[in-house]
C-alpha atoms as a PDB file:
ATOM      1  CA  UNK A   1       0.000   0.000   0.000  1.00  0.00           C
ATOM      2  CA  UNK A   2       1.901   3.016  -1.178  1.00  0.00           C
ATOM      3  CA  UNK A   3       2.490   5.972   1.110  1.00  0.00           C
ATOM      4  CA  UNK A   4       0.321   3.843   3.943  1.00  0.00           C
ATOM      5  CA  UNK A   5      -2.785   5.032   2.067  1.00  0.00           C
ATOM      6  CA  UNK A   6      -5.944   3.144   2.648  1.00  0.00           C
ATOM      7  CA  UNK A   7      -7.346   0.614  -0.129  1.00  0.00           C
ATOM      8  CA  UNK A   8     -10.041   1.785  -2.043  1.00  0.00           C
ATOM      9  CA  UNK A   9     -12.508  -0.796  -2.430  1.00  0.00           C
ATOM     10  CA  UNK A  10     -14.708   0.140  -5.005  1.00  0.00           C
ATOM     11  CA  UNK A  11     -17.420  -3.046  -5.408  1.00  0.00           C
ATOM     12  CA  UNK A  12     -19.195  -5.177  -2.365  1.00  0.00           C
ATOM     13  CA  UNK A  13     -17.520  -8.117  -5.363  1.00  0.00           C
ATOM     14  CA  UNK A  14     -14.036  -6.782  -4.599  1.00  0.00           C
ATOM     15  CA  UNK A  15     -14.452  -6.548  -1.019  1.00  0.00           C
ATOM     16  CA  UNK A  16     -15.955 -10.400  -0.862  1.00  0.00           C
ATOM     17  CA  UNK A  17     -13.901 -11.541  -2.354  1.00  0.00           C
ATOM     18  CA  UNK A  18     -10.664 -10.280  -0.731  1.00  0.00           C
ATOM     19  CA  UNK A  19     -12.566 -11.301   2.991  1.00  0.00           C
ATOM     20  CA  UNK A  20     -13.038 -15.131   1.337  1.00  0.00           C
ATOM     21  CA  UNK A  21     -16.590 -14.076   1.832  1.00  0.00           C
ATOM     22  CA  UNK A  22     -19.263 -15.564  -0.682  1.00  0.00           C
ATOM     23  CA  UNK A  23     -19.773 -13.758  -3.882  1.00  0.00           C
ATOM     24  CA  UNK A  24     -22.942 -11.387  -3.785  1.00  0.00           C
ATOM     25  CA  UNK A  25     -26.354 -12.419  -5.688  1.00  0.00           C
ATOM     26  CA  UNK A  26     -26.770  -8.749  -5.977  1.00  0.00           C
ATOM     27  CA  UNK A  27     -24.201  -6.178  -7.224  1.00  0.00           C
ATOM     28  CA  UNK A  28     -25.427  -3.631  -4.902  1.00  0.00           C
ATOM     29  CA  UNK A  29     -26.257  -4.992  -1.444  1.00  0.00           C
ATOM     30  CA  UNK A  30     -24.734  -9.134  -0.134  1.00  0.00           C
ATOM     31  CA  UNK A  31     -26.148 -10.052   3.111  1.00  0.00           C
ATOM     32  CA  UNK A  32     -23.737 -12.981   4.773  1.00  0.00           C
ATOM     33  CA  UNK A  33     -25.202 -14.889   7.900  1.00  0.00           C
ATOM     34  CA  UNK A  34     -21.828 -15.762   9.475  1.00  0.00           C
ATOM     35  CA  UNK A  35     -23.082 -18.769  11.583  1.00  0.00           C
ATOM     36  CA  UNK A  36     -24.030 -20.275   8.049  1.00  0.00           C
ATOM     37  CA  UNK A  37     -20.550 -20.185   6.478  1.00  0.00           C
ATOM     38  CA  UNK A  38     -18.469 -23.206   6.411  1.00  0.00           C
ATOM     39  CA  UNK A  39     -15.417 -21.360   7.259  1.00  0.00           C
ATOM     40  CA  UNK A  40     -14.789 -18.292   8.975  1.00  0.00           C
ATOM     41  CA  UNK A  41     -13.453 -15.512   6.558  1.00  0.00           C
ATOM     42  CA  UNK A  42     -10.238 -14.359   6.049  1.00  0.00           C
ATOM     43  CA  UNK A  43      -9.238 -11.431   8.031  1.00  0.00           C
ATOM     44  CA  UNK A  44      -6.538  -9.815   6.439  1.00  0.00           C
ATOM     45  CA  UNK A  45      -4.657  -7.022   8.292  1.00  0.00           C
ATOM     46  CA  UNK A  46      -5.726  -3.799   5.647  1.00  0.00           C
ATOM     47  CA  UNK A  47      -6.768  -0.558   5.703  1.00  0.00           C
ATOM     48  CA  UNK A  48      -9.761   0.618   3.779  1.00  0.00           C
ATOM     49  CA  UNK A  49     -11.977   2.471   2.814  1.00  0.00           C
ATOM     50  CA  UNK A  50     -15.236   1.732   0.934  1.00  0.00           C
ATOM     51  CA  UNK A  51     -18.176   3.651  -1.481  1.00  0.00           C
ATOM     52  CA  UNK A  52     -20.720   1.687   0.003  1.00  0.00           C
ATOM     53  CA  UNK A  53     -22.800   1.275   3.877  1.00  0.00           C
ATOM     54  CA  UNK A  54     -21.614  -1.396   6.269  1.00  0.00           C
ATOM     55  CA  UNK A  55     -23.995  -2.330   8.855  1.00  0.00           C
ATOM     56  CA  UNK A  56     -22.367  -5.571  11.150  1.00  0.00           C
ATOM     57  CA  UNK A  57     -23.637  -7.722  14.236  1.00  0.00           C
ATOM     58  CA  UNK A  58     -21.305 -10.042  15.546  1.00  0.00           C
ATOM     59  CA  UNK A  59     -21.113 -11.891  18.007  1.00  0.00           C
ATOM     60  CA  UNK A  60     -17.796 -14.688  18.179  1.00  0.00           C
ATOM     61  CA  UNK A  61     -16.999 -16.753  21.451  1.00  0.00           C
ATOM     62  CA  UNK A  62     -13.807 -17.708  20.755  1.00  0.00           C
ATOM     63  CA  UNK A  63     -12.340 -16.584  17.604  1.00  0.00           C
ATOM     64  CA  UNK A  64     -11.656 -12.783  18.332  1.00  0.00           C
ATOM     65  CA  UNK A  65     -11.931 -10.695  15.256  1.00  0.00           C
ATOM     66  CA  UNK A  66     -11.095  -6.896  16.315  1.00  0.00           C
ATOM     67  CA  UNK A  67     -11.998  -3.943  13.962  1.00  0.00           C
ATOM     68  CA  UNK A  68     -10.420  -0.459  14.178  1.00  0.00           C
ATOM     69  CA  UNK A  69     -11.672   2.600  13.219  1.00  0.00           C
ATOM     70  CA  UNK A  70      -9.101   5.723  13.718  1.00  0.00           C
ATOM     71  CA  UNK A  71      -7.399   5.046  16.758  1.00  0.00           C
ATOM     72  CA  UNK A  72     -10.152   3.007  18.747  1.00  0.00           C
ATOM     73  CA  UNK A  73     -10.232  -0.773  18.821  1.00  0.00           C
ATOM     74  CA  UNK A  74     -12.886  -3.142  19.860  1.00  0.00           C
ATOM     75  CA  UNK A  75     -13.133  -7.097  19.994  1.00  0.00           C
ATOM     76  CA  UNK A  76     -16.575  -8.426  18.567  1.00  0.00           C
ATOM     77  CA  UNK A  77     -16.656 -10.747  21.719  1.00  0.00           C
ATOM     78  CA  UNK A  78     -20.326 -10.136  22.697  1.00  0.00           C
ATOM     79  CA  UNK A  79     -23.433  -8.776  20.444  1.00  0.00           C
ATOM     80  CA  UNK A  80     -22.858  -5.752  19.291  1.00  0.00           C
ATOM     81  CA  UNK A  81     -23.660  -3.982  16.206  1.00  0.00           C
ATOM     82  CA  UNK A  82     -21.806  -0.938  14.255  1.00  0.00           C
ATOM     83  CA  UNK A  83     -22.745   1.276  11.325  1.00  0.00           C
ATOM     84  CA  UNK A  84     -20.139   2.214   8.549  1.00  0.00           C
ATOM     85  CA  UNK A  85     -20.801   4.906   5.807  1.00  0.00           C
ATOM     86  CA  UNK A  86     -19.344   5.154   2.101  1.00  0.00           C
ATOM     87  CA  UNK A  87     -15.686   6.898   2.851  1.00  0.00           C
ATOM     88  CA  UNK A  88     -15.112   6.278   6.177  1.00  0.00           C
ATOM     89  CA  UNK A  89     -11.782   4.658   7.385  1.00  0.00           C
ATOM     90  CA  UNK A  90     -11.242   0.948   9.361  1.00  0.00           C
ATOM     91  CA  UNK A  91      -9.468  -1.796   8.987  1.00  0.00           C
ATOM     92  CA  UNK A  92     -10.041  -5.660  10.155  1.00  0.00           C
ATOM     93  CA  UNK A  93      -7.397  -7.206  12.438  1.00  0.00           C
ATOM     94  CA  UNK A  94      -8.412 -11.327  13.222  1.00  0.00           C
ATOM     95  CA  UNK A  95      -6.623 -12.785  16.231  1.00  0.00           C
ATOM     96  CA  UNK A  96      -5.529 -16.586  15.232  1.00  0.00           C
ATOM     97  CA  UNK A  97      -7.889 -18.422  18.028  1.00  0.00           C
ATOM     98  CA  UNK A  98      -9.229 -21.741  17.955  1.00  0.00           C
ATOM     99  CA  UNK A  99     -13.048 -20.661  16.619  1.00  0.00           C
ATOM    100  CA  UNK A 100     -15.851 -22.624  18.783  1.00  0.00           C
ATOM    101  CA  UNK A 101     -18.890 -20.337  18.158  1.00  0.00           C
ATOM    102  CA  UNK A 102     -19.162 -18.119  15.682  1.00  0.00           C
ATOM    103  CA  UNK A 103     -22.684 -15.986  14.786  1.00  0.00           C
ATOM    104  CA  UNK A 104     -23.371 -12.544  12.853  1.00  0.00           C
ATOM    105  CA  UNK A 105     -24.985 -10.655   9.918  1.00  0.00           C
ATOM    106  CA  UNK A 106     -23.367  -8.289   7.502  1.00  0.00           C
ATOM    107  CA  UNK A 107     -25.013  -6.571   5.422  1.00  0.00           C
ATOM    108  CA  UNK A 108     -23.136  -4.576   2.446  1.00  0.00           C
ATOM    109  CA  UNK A 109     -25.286  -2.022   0.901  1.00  0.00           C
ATOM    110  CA  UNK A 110     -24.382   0.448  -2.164  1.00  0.00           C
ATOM    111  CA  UNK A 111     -25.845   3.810  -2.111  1.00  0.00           C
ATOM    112  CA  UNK A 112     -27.111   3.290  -5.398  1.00  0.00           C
ATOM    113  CA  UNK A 113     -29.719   0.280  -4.676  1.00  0.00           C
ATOM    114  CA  UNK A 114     -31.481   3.171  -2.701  1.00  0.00           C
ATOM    115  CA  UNK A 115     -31.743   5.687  -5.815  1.00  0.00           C
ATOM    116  CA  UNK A 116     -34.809   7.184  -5.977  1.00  0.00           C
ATOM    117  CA  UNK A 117     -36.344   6.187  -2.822  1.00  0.00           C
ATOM    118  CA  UNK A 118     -36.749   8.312   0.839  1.00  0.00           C
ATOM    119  CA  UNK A 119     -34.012   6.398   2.052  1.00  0.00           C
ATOM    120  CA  UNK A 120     -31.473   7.316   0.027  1.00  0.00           C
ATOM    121  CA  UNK A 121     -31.113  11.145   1.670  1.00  0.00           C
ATOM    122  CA  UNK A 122     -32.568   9.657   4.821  1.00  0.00           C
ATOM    123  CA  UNK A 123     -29.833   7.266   5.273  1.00  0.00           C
ATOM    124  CA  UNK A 124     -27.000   9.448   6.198  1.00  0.00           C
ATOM    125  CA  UNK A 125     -29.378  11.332   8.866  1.00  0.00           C
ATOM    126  CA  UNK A 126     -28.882   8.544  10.872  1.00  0.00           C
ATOM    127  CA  UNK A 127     -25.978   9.938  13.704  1.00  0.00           C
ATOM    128  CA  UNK A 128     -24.468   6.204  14.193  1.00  0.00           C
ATOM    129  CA  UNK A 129     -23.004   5.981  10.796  1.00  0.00           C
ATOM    130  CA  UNK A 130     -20.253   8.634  11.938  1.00  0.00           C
ATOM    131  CA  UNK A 131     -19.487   6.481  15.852  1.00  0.00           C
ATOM    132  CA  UNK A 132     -16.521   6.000  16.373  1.00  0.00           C
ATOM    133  CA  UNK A 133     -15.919   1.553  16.691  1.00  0.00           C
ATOM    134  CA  UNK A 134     -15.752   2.212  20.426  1.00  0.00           C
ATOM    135  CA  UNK A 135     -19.198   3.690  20.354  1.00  0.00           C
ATOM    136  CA  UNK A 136     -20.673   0.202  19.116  1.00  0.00           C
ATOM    137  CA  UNK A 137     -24.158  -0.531  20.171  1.00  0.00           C
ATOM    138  CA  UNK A 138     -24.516  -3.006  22.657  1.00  0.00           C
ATOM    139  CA  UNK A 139     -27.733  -5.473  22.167  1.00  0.00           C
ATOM    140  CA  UNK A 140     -29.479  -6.977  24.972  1.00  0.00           C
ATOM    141  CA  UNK A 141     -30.585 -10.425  24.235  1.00  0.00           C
ATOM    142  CA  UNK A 142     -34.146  -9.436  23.161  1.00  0.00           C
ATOM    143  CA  UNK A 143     -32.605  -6.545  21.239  1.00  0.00           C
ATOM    144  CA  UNK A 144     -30.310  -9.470  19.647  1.00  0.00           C
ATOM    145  CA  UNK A 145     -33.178 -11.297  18.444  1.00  0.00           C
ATOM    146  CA  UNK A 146     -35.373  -8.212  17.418  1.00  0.00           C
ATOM    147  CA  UNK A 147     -32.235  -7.622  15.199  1.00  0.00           C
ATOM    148  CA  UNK A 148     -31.660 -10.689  14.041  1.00  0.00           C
ATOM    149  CA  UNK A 149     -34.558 -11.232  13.167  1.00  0.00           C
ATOM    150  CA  UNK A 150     -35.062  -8.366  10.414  1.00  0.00           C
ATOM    151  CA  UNK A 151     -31.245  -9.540   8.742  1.00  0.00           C
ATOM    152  CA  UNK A 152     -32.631 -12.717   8.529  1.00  0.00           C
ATOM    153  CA  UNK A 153     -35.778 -11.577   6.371  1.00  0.00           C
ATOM    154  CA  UNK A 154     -33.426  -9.455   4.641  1.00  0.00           C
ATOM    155  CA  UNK A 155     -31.885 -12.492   3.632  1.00  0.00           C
ATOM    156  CA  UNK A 156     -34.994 -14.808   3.019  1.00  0.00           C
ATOM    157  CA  UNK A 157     -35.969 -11.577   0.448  1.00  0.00           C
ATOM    158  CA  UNK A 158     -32.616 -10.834  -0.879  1.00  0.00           C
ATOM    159  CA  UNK A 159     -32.209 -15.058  -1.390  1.00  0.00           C
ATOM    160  CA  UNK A 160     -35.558 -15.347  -3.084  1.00  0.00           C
ATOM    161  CA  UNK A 161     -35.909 -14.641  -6.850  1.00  0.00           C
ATOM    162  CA  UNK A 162     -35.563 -11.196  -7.754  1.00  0.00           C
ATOM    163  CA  UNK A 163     -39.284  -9.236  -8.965  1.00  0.00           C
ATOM    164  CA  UNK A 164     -40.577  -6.284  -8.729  1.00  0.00           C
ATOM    165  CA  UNK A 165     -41.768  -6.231  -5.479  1.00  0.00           C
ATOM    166  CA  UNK A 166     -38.059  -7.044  -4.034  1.00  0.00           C
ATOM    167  CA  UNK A 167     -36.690  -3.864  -3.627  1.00  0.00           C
ATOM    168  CA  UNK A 168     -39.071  -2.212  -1.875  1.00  0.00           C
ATOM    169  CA  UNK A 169     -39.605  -4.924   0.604  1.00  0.00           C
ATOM    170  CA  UNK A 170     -35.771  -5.462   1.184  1.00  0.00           C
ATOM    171  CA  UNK A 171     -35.264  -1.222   1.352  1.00  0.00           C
ATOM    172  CA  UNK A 172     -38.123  -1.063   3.800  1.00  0.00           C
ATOM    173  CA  UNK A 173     -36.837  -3.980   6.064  1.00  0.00           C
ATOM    174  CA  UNK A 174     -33.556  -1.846   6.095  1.00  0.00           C
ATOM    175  CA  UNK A 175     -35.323   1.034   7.252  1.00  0.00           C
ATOM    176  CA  UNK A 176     -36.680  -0.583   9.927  1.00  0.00           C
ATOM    177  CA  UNK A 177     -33.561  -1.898  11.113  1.00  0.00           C
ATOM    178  CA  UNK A 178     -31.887   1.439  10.581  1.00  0.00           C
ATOM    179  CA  UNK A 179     -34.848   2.603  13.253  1.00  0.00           C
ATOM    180  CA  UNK A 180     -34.577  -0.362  16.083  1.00  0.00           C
ATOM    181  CA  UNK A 181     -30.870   0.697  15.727  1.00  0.00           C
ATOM    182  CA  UNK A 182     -31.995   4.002  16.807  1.00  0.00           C
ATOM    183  CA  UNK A 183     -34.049   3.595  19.720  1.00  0.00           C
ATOM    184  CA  UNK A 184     -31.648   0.577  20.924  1.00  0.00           C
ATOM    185  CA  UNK A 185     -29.110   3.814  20.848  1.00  0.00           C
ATOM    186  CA  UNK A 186     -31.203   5.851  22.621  1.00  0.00           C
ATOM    187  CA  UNK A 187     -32.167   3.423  25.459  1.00  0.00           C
ATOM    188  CA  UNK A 188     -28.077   2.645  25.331  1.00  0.00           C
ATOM    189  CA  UNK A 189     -27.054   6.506  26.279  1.00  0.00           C
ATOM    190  CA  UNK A 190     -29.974   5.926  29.178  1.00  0.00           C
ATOM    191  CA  UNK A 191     -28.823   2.964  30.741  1.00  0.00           C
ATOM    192  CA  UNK A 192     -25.421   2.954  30.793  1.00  0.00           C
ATOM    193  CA  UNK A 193     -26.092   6.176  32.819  1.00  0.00           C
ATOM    194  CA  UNK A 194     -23.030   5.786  35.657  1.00  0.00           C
ATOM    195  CA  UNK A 195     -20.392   6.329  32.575  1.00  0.00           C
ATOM    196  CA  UNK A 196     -22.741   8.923  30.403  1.00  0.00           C
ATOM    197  CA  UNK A 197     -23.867  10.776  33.417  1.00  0.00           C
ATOM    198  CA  UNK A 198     -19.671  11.246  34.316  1.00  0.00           C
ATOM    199  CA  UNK A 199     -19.546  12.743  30.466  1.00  0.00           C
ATOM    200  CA  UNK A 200     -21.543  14.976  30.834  1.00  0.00           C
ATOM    201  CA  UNK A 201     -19.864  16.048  33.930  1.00  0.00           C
ATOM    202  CA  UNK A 202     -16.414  15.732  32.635  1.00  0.00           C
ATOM    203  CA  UNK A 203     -18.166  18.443  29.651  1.00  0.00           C
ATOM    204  CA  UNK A 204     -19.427  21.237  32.139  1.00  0.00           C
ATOM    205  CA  UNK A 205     -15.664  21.453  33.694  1.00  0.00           C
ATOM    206  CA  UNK A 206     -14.111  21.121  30.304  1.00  0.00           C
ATOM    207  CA  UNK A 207     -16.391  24.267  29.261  1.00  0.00           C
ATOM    208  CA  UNK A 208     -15.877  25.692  32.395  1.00  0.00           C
ATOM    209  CA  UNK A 209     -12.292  26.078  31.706  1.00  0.00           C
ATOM    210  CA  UNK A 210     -12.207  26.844  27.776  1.00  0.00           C
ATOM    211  CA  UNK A 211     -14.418  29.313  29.096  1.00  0.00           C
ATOM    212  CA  UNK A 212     -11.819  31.338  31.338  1.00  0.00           C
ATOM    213  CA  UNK A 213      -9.977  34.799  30.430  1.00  0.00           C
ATOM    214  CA  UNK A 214      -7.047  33.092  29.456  1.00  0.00           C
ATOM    215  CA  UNK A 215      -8.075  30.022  27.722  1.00  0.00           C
ATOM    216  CA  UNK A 216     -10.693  32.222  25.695  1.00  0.00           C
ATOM    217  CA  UNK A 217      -7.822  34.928  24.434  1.00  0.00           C
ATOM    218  CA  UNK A 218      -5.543  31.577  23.822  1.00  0.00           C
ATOM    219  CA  UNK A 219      -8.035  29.213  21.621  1.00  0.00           C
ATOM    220  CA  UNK A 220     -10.987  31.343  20.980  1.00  0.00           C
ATOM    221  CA  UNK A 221     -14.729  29.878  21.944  1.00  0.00           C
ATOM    222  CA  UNK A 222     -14.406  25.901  21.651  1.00  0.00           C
ATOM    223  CA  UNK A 223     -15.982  24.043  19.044  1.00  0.00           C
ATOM    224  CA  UNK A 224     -18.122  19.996  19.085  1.00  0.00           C
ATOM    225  CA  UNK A 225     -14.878  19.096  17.431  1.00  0.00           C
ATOM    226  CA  UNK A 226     -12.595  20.457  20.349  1.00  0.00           C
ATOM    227  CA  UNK A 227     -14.932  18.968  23.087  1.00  0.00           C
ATOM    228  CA  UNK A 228     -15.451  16.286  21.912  1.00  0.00           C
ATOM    229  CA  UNK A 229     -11.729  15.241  21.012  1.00  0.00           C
ATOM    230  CA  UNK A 230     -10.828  15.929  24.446  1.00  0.00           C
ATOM    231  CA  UNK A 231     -13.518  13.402  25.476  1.00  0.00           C
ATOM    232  CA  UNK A 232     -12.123  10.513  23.208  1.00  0.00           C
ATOM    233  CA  UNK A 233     -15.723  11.033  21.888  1.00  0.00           C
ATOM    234  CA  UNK A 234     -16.913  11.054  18.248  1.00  0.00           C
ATOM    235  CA  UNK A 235     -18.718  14.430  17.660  1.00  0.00           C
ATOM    236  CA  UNK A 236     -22.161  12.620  16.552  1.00  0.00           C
ATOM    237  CA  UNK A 237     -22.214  10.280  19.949  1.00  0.00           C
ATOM    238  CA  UNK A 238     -21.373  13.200  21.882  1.00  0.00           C
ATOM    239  CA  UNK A 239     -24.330  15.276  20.548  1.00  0.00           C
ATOM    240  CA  UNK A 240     -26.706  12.019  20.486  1.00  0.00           C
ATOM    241  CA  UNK A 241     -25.708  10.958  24.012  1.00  0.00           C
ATOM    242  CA  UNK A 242     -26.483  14.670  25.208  1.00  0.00           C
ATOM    243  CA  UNK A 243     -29.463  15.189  23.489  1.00  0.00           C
ATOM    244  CA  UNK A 244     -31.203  12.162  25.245  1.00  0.00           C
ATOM    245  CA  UNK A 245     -29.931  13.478  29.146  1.00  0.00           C
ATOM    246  CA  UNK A 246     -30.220  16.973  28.949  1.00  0.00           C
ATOM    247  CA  UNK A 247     -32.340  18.045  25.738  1.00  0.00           C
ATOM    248  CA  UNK A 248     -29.629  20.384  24.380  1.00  0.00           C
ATOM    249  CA  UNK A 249     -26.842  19.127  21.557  1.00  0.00           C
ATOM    250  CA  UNK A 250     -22.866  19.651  22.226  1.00  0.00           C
ATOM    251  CA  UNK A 251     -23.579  22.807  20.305  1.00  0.00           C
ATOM    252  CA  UNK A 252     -26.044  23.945  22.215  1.00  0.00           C
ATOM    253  CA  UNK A 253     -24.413  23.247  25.479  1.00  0.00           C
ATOM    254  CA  UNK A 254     -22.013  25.706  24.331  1.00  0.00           C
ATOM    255  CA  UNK A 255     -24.499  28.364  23.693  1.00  0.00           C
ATOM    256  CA  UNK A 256     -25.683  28.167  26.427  1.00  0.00           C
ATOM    257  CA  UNK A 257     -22.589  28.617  28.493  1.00  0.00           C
ATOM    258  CA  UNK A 258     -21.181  31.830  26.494  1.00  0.00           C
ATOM    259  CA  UNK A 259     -24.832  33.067  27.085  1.00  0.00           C
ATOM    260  CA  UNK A 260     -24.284  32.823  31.109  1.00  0.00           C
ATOM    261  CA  UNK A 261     -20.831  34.019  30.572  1.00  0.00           C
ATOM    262  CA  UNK A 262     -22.106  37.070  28.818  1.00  0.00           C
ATOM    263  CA  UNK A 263     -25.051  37.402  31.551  1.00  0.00           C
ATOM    264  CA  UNK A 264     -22.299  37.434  34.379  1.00  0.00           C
ATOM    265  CA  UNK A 265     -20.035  40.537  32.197  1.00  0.00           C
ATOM    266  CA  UNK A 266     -23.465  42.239  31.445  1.00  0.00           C
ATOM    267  CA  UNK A 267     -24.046  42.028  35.323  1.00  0.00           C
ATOM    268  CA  UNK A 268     -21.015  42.515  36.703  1.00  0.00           C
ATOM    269  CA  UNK A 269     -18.753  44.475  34.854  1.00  0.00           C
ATOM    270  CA  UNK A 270     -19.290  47.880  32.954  1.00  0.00           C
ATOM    271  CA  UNK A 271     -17.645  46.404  29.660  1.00  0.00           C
ATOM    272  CA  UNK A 272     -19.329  47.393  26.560  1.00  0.00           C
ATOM    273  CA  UNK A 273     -21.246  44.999  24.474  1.00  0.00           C
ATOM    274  CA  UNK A 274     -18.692  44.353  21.503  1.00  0.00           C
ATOM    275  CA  UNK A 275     -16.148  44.643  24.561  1.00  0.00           C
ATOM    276  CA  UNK A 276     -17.839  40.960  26.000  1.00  0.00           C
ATOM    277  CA  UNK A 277     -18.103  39.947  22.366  1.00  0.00           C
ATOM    278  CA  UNK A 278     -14.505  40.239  21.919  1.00  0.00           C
ATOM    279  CA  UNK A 279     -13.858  38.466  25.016  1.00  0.00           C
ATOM    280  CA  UNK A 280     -16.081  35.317  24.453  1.00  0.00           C
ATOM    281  CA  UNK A 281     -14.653  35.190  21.094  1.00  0.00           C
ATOM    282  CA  UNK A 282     -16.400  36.321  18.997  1.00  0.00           C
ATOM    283  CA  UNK A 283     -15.163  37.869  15.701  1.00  0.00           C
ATOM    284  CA  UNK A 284     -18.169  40.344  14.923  1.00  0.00           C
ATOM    285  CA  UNK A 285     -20.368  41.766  17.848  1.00  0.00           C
ATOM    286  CA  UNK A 286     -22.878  41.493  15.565  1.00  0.00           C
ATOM    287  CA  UNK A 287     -23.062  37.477  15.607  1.00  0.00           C
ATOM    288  CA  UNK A 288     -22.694  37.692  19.190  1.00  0.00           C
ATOM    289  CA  UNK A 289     -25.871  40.508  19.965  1.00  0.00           C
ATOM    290  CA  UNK A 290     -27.654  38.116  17.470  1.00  0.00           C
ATOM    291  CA  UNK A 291     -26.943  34.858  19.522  1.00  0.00           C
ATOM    292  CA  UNK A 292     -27.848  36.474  23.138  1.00  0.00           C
ATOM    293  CA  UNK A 293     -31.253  37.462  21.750  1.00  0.00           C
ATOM    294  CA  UNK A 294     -31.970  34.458  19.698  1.00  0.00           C
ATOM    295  CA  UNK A 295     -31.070  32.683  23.060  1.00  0.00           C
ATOM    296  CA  UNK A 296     -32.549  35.112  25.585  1.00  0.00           C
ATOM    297  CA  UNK A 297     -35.367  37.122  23.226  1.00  0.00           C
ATOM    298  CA  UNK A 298     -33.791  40.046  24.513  1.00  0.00           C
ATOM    299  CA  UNK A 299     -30.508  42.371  23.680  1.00  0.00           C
ATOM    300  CA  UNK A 300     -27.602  42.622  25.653  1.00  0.00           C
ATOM    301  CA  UNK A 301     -28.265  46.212  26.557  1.00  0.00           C
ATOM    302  CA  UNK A 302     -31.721  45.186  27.163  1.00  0.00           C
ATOM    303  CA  UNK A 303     -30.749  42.361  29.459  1.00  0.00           C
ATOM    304  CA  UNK A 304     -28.264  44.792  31.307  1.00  0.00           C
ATOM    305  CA  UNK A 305     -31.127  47.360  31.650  1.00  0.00           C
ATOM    306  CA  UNK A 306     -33.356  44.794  33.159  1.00  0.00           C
ATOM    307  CA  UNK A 307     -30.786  43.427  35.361  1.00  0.00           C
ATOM    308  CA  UNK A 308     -29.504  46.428  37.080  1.00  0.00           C
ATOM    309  CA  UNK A 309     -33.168  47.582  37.557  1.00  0.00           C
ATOM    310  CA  UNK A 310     -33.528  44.910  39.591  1.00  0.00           C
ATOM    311  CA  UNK A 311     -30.966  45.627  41.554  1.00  0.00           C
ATOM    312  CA  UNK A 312     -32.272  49.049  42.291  1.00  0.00           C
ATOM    313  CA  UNK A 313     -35.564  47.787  43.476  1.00  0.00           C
END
């Protein structure tokens, strides 16, 4: 691989048939039951990159396959399910263990067997496809079934003979997977609540202190990307996991802290307004006027008006 760049794999074919995987009925979608195969795959240590959707549940006792996406690694060792879009970066790394029980779906699906249906712009509105590998989902063993359950009338469809009634069905099974996927998600950021709770802690200090005097002159307000790096947290988990606890998006959580900051200069200081812009980092007073009274229905002035009436009285 020159220059350690990934390999472009360019056909669901080309990437069967370099896993040892069975060739595809279909050129645009292959669904592979793992538990049916005679032989486990080969795992090849690569780096890749594909132009079509990856959507796995695995589940392998004692052969440990490991996938890694950036710099995060996870062993398929119990049920878990993640979401790959067209472009994105991973490679497969198998470690050589005696296999006893093996079980899975994968499901390989080109963007083009969606053309001209909902899905096809829906798709990528699903948040999961840009998780990080640590940020699997983790399937309880009725959420296992539920899942399993829709691959395997994927494949019953996908195996049958091809009409015109085939695409539809197999795009709206998809769909609905795509959407137990979801809520499974959203029940995950609610029950593993001891560890998400601590994020969300770990964020308030974080913008606490990229909030301060000096950190604000030195890096400017802090973006999802910022916060969510120093979190070892993909942006699109970070935002999905918050939405579900607190109501309010990464974003939003930042808002809403250079809004109290503002309130507390506004309050306590005699700064002028594009003075407190400048200082919360903001480029153009403007955007940062337009901000406090999107956020507050008020304008700064206003708010300081209101505020030091109430002082008086």
């Amino acid at each position: 691989m020159a220059g350690n760049l990934p390999l472009k794999i360019k056909s669901i074919h080309e990437l069967l048939q370099l896993k040892g995987l069975p060739d595809t009925r279909h050129p645009l979608i292959s669904v592979v039951n793992i538990a049916e195969l005679k032989q486990l795959p080969k795992y090849v240590n690569i780096v890749a990159t594909t132009n079509f959707y990856f959507i796995g549940m695995s589940k392998y006792t004692q052969y440990c396959l490991k996938m890694k996406y950036g710099q995060q690694e996870y062993d398929f060792d119990k049920g878990v399910m993640n979401f790959i879009a067209p472009g994105q970066v991973f490679n497969f790394i198998a470690d050589q263990v005696e296999e006893i029980n093996r079980s899975g779906w994968l499901l390989l699906l080109h963007p083009d067997f969606l053309w001209n249906h909902p899905l096809a712009l829906k798709i990528r509105q699903y948040e999961f496809f840009d998780y990080a590998v640590n940020e699997a989902l983790f399937l309880s063993d009725y959420e296992e079934q539920t899942i399993s359950g829709l691959f395997r009338n994927i494949e019953q469809e996908y195996s049958t003979n091809i009409d015109k009634f085939s695409q539809g069905i197999i795009i709206s099974l998809i769909e609905t997977l795509l959407k137990y996927s979801e809520r499974f998600y959203q029940r995950q950021f609610i029950t593993r609540n001891i560890t998400h709770h601590g994020i969300v802690s770990q964020l308030e200090a974080l913008l606490e202190k990229a909030f301060s005097k000096e950190a604000l002159e030195e890096n400017g307000v802090p973006t999802v990307k910022d916060i969510s790096g120093q979190l070892n947290i993909s942006p699109n988990y970070l935002s999905g996991l918050l939405k579900t606890l607190t109501g309010n998006s990464t974003q939003q959580h930042i808002q809403e802290k250079i809004i109290e900051k503002a309130k507390e200069k506004l309050t306590m200081t005699d700064l002028s307004v594009n003075e407190i812009a400048f200082e919360l980092g903001f480029e153009y007073p403007q955007s940062f006027s337009k901000l406090f009274r999107t956020k507050t229905n008020i304008s700064p002035l206003e708010f300081r008006k209101s505020s030091r009436f109430i002082e008086l009285h």
